[in-house]
N, C-alpha and C. Protein backbone atom coordinates (compact mmCIF):
# COMPACT_ATOMS: atom_id res chain seq x y z
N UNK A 1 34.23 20.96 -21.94
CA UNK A 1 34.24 19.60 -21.47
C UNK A 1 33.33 18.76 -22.36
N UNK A 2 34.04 17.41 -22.62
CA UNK A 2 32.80 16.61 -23.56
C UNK A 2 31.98 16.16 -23.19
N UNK A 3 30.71 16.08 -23.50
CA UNK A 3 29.95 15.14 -23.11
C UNK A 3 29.68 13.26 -23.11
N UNK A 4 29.54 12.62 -22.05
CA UNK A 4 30.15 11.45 -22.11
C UNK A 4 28.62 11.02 -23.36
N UNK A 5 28.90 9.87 -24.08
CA UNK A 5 28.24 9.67 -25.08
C UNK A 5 26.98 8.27 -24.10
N UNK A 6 27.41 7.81 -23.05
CA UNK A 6 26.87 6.99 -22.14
C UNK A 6 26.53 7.39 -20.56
N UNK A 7 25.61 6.96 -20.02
CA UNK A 7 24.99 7.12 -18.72
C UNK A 7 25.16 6.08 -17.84
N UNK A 8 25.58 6.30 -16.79
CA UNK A 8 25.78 5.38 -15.84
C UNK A 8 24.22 5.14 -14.61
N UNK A 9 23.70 4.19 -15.45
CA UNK A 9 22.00 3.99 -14.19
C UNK A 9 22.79 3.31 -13.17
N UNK A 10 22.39 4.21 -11.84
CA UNK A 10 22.23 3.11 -10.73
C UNK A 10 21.04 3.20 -9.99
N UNK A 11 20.46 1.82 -10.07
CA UNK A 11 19.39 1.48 -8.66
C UNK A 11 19.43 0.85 -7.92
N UNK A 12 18.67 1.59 -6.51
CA UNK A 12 19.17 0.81 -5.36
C UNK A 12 17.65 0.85 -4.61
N UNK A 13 17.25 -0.54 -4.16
CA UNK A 13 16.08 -0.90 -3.50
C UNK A 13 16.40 -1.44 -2.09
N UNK A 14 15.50 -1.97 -1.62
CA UNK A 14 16.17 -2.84 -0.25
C UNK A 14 16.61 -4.20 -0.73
N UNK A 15 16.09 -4.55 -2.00
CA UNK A 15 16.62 -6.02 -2.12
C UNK A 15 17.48 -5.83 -3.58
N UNK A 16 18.14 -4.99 -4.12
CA UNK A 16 18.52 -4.61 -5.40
C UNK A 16 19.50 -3.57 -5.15
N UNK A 17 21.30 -3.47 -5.22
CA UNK A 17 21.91 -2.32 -5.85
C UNK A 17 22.31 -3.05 -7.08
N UNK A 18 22.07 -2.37 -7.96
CA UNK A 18 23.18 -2.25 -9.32
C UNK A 18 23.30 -0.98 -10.50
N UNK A 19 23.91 -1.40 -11.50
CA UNK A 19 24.62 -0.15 -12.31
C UNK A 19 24.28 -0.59 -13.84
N UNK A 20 24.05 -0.07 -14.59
CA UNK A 20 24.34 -0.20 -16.06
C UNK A 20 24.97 0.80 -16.70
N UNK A 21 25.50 0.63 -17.87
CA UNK A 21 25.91 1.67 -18.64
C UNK A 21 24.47 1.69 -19.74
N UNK A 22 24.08 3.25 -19.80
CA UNK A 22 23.07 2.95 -20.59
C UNK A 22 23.21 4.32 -21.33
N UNK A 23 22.16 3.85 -22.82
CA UNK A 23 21.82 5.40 -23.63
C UNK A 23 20.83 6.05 -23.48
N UNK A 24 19.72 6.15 -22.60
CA UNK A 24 18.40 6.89 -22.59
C UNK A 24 18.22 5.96 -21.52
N UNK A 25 17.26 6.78 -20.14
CA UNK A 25 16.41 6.54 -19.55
C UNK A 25 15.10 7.63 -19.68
N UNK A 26 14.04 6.87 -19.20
CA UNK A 26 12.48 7.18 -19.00
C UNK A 26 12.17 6.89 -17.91
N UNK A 27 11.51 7.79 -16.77
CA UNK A 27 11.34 7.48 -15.54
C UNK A 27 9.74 7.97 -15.57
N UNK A 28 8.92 7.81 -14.59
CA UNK A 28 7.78 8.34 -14.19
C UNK A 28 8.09 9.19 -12.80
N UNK A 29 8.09 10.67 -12.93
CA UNK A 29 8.19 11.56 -12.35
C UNK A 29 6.82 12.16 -11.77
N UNK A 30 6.86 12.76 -10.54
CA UNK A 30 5.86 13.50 -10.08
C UNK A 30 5.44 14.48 -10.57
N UNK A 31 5.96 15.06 -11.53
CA UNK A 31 5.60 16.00 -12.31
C UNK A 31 5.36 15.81 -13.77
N UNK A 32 5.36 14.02 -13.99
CA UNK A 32 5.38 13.56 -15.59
C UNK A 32 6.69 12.66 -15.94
N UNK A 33 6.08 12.20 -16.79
CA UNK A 33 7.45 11.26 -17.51
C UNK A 33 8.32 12.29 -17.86
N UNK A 34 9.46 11.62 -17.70
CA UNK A 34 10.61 12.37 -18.14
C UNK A 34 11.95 11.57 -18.98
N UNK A 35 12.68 12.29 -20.06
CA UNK A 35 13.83 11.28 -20.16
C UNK A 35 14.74 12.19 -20.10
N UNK A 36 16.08 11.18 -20.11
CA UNK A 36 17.47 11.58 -19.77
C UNK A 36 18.44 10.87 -20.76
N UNK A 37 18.96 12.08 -21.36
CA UNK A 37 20.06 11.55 -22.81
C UNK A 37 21.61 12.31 -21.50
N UNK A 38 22.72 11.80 -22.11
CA UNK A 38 23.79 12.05 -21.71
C UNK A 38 23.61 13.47 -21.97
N UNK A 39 24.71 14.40 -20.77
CA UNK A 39 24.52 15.58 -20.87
C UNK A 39 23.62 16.36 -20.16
N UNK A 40 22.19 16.25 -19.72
CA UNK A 40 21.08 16.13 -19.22
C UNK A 40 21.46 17.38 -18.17
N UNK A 41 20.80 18.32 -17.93
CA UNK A 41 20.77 19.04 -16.98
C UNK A 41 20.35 18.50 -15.41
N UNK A 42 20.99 18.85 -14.25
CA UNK A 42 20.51 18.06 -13.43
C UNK A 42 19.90 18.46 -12.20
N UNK A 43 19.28 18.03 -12.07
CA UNK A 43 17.92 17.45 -10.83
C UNK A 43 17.56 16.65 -10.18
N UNK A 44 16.58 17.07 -8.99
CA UNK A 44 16.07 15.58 -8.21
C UNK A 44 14.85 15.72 -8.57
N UNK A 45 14.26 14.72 -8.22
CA UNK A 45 12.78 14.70 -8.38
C UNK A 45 12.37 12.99 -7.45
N UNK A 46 10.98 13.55 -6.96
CA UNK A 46 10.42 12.57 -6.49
C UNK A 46 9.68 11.93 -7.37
N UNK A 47 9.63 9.64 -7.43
CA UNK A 47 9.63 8.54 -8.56
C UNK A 47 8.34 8.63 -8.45
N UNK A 48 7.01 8.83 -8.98
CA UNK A 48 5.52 8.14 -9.38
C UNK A 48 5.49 6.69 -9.88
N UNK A 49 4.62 6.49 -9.20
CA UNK A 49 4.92 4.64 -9.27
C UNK A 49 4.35 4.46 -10.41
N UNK A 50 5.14 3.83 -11.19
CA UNK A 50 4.48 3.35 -12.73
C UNK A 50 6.15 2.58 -13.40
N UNK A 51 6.08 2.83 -14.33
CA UNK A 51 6.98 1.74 -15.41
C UNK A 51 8.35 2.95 -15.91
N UNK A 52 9.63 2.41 -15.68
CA UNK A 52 10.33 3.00 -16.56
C UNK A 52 10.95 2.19 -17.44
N UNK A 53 11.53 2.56 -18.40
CA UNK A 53 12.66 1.83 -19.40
C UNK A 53 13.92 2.35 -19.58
N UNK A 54 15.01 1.68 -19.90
CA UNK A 54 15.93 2.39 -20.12
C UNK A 54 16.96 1.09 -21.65
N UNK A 55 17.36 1.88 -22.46
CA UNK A 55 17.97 1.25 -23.48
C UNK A 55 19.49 1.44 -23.67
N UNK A 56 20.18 0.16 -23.90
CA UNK A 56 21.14 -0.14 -24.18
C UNK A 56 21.60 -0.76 -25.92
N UNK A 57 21.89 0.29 -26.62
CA UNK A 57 22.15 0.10 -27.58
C UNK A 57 20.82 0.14 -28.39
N UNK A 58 20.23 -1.49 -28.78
CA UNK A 58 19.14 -1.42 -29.69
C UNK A 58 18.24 -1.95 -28.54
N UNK A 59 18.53 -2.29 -27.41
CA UNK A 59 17.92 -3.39 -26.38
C UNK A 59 17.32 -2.53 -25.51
N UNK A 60 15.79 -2.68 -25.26
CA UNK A 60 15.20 -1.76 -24.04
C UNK A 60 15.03 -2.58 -22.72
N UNK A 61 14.92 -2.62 -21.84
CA UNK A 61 14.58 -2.93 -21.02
C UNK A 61 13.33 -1.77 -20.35
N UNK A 62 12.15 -2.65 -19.57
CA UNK A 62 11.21 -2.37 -18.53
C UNK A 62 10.89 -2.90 -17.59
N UNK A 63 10.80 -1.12 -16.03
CA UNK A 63 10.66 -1.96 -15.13
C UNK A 63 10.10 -1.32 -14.30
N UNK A 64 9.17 -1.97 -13.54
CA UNK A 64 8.31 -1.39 -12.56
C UNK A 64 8.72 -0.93 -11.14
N UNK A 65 8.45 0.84 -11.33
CA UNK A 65 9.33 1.40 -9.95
C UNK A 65 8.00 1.62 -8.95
N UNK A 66 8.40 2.18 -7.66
CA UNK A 66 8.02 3.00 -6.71
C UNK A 66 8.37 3.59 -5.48
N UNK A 67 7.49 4.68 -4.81
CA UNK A 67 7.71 4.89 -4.24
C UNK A 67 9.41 5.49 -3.69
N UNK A 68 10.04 6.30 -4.28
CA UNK A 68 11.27 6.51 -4.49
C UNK A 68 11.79 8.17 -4.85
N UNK A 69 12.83 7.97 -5.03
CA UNK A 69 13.65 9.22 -5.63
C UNK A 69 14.71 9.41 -6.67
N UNK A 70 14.77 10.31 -7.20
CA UNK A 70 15.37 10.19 -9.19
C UNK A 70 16.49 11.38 -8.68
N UNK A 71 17.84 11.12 -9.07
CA UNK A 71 19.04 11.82 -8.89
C UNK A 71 19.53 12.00 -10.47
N UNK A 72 19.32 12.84 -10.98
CA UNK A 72 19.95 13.15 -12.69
C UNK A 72 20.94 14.07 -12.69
N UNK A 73 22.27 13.41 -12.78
CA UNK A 73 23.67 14.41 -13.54
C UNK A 73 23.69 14.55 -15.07
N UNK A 74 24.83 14.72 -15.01
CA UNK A 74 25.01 14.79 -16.53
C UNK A 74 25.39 13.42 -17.66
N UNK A 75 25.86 12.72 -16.10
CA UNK A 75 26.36 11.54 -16.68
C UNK A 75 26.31 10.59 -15.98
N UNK A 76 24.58 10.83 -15.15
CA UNK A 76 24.45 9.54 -14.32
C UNK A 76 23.02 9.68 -13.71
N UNK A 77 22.53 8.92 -13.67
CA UNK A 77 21.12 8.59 -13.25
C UNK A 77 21.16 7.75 -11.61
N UNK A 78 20.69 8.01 -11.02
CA UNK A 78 20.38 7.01 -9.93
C UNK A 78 19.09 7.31 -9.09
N UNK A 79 18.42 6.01 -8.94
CA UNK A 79 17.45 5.92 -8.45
C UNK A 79 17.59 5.06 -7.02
N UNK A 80 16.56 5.58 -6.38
CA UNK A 80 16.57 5.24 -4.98
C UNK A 80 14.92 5.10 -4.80
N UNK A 81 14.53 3.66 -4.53
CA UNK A 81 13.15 3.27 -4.60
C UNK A 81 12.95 2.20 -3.73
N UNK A 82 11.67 2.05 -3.24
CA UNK A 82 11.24 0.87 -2.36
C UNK A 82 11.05 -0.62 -3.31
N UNK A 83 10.25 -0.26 -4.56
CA UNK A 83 10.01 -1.06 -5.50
C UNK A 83 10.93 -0.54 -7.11
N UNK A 84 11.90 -1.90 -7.81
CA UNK A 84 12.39 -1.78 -8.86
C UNK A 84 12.11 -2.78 -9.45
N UNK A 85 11.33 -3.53 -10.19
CA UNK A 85 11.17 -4.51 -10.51
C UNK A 85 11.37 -4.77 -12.02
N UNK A 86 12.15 -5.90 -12.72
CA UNK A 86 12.47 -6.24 -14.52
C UNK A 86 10.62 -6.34 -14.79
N UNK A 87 10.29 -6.02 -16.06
CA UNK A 87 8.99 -6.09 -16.28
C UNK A 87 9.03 -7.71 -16.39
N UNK A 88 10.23 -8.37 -17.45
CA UNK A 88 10.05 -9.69 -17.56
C UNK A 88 10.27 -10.45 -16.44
N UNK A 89 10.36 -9.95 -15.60
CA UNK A 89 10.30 -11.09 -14.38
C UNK A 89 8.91 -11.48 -13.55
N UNK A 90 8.03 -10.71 -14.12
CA UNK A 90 6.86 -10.66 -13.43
C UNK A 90 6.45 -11.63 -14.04
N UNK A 91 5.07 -11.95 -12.69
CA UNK A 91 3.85 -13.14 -13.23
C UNK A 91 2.36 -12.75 -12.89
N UNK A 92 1.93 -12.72 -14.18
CA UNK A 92 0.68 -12.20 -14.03
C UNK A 92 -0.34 -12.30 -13.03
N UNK A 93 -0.06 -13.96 -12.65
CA UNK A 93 -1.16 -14.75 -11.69
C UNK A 93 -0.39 -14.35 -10.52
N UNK A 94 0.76 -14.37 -10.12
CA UNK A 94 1.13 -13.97 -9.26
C UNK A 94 1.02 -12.42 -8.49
N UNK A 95 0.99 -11.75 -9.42
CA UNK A 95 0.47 -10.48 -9.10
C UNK A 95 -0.91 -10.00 -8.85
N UNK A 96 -1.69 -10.79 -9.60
CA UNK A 96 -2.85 -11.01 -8.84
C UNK A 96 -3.70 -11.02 -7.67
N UNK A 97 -2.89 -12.49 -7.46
CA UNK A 97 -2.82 -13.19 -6.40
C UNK A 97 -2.31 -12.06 -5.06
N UNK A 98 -1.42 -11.13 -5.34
CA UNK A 98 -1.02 -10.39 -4.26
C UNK A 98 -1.86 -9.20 -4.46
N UNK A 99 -2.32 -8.87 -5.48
CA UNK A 99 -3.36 -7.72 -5.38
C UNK A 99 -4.52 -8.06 -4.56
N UNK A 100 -5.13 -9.74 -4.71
CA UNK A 100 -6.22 -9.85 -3.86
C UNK A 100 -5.93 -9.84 -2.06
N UNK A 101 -4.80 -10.16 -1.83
CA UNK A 101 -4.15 -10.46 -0.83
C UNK A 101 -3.80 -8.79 -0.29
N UNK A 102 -3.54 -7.66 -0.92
CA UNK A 102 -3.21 -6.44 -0.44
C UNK A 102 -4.35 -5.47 -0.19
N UNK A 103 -5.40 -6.09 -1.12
CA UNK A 103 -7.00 -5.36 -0.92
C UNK A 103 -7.19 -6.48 0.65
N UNK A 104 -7.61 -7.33 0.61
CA UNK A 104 -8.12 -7.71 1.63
C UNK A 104 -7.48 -7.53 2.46
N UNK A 105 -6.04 -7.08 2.88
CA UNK A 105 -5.31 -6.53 4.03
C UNK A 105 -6.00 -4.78 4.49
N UNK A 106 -5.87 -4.11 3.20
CA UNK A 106 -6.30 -2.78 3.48
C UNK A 106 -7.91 -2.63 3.66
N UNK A 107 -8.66 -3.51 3.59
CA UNK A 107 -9.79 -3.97 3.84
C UNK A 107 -10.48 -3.86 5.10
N UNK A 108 -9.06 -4.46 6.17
CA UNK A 108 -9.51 -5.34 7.21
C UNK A 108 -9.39 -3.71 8.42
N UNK A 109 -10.07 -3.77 9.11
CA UNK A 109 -9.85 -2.94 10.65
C UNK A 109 -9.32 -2.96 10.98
N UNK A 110 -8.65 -4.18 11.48
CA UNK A 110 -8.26 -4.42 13.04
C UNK A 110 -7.18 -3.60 13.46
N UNK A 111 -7.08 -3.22 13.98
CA UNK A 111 -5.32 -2.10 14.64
C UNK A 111 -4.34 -2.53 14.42
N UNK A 112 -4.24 -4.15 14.51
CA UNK A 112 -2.60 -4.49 14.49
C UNK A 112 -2.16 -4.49 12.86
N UNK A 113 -2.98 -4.17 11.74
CA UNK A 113 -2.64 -4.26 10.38
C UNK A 113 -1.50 -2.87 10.33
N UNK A 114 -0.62 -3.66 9.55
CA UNK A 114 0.40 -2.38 8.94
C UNK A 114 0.12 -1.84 7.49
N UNK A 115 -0.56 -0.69 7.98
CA UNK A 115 -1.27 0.02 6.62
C UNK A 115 0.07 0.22 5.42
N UNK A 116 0.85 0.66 6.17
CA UNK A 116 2.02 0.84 5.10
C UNK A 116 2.58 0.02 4.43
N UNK A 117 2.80 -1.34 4.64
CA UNK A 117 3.08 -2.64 4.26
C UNK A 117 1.60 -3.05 2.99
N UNK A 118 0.98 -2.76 3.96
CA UNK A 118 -0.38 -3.23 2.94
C UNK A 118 -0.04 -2.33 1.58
N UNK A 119 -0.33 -0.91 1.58
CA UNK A 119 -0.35 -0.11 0.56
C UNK A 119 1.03 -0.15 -0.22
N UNK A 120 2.06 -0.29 0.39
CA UNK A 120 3.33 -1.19 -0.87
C UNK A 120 3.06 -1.78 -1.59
N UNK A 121 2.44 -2.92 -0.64
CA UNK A 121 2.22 -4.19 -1.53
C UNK A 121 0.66 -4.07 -2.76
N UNK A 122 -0.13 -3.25 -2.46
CA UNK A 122 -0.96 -3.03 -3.51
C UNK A 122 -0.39 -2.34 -4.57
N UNK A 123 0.26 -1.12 -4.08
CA UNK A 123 0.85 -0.35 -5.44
C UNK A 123 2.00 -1.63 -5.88
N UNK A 124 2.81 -2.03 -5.31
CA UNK A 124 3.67 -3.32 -6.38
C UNK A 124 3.07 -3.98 -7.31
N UNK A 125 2.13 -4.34 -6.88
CA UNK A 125 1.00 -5.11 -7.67
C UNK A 125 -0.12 -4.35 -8.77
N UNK A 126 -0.12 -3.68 -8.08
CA UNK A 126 -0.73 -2.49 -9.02
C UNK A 126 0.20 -2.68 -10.72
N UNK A 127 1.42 -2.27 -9.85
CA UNK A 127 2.60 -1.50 -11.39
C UNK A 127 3.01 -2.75 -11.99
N UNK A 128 2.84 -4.37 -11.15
CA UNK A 128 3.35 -5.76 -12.20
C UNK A 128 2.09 -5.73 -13.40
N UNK A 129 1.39 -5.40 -12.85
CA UNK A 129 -0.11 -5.52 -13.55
C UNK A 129 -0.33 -5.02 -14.61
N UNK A 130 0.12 -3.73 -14.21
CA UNK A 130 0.37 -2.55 -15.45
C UNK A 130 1.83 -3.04 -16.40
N UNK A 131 2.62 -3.42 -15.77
CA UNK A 131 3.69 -3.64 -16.40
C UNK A 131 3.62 -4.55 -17.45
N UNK A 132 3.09 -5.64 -16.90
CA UNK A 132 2.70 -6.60 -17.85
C UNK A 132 1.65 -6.87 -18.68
N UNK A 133 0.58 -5.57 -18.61
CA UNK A 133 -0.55 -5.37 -19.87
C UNK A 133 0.74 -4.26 -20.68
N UNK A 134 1.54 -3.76 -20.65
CA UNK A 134 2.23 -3.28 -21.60
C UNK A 134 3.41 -3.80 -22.56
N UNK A 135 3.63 -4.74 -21.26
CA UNK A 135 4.64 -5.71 -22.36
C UNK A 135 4.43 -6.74 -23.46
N UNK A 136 2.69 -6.62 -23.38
CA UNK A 136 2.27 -8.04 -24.38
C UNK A 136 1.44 -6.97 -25.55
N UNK A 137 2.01 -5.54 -25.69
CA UNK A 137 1.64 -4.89 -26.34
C UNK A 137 2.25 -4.91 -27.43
């Protein structure tokens, strides 16, 4: 059987499904970065929140995942994550701005805080942060 010469990415968030046809992905795995060329032996693995890329032709794209799960065939990638974010869509001040806003949530005592909401929203902010000291690299 041939191997297809292209990969089909799909990700799906709560506010995000879509698909690309792509040549290489890079994910951040719980066990380490990892990439995936067509052909790829396959596995699951649980997503480590940090930055992946994936390239189309000469064109890379980066983007900040988390909290999630990595599905690798031979001829298809799909991810399943809370956070997928384009690196270029981020804003620095804006991410900030929600990092100070996610510390002072996880900060606070009181009982009615939703720790889990809080700690999303810090690691999101966390990985725009990171995302975007790498893109002005």
């Amino acid at each position: 059987m041939a191997v297809s010469s292209k990969l089909t990415l799909k990700i799906v968030t709560p506010d995000l499904s879509t698909s690309y046809e792509v040549d290489e992905v890079v994910l951040p795995g719980v066990e380490g970065e990892f990439g995936v060329l067509p052909g790829h032996t396959p596995f699951f693995t649980a997503l480590k929140t940090g930055t992946m890329w994936y390239r189309q032709g000469n064109e890379k794209k980066v983007l900040v995942v988390s909290i999630g799960f990595v599905e690798v065939l031979p001829d298809s990638v799909s991810i399943l994550a809370q956070v997928a974010e384009s690196a270029e869509a981020l804003d620095q001040t804006r991410a900030e701005a929600g990092m100070a806003r996610a510390k002072e949530m996880v900060g606070q005592f009181a009982l009615d805080i939703d720790f889990e909401t809080a700690r999303i929203a810090l690691l999101k902010t966390m990985q725009q942060l990171q995302a975007e000291s790498r893109r002005r690299v």
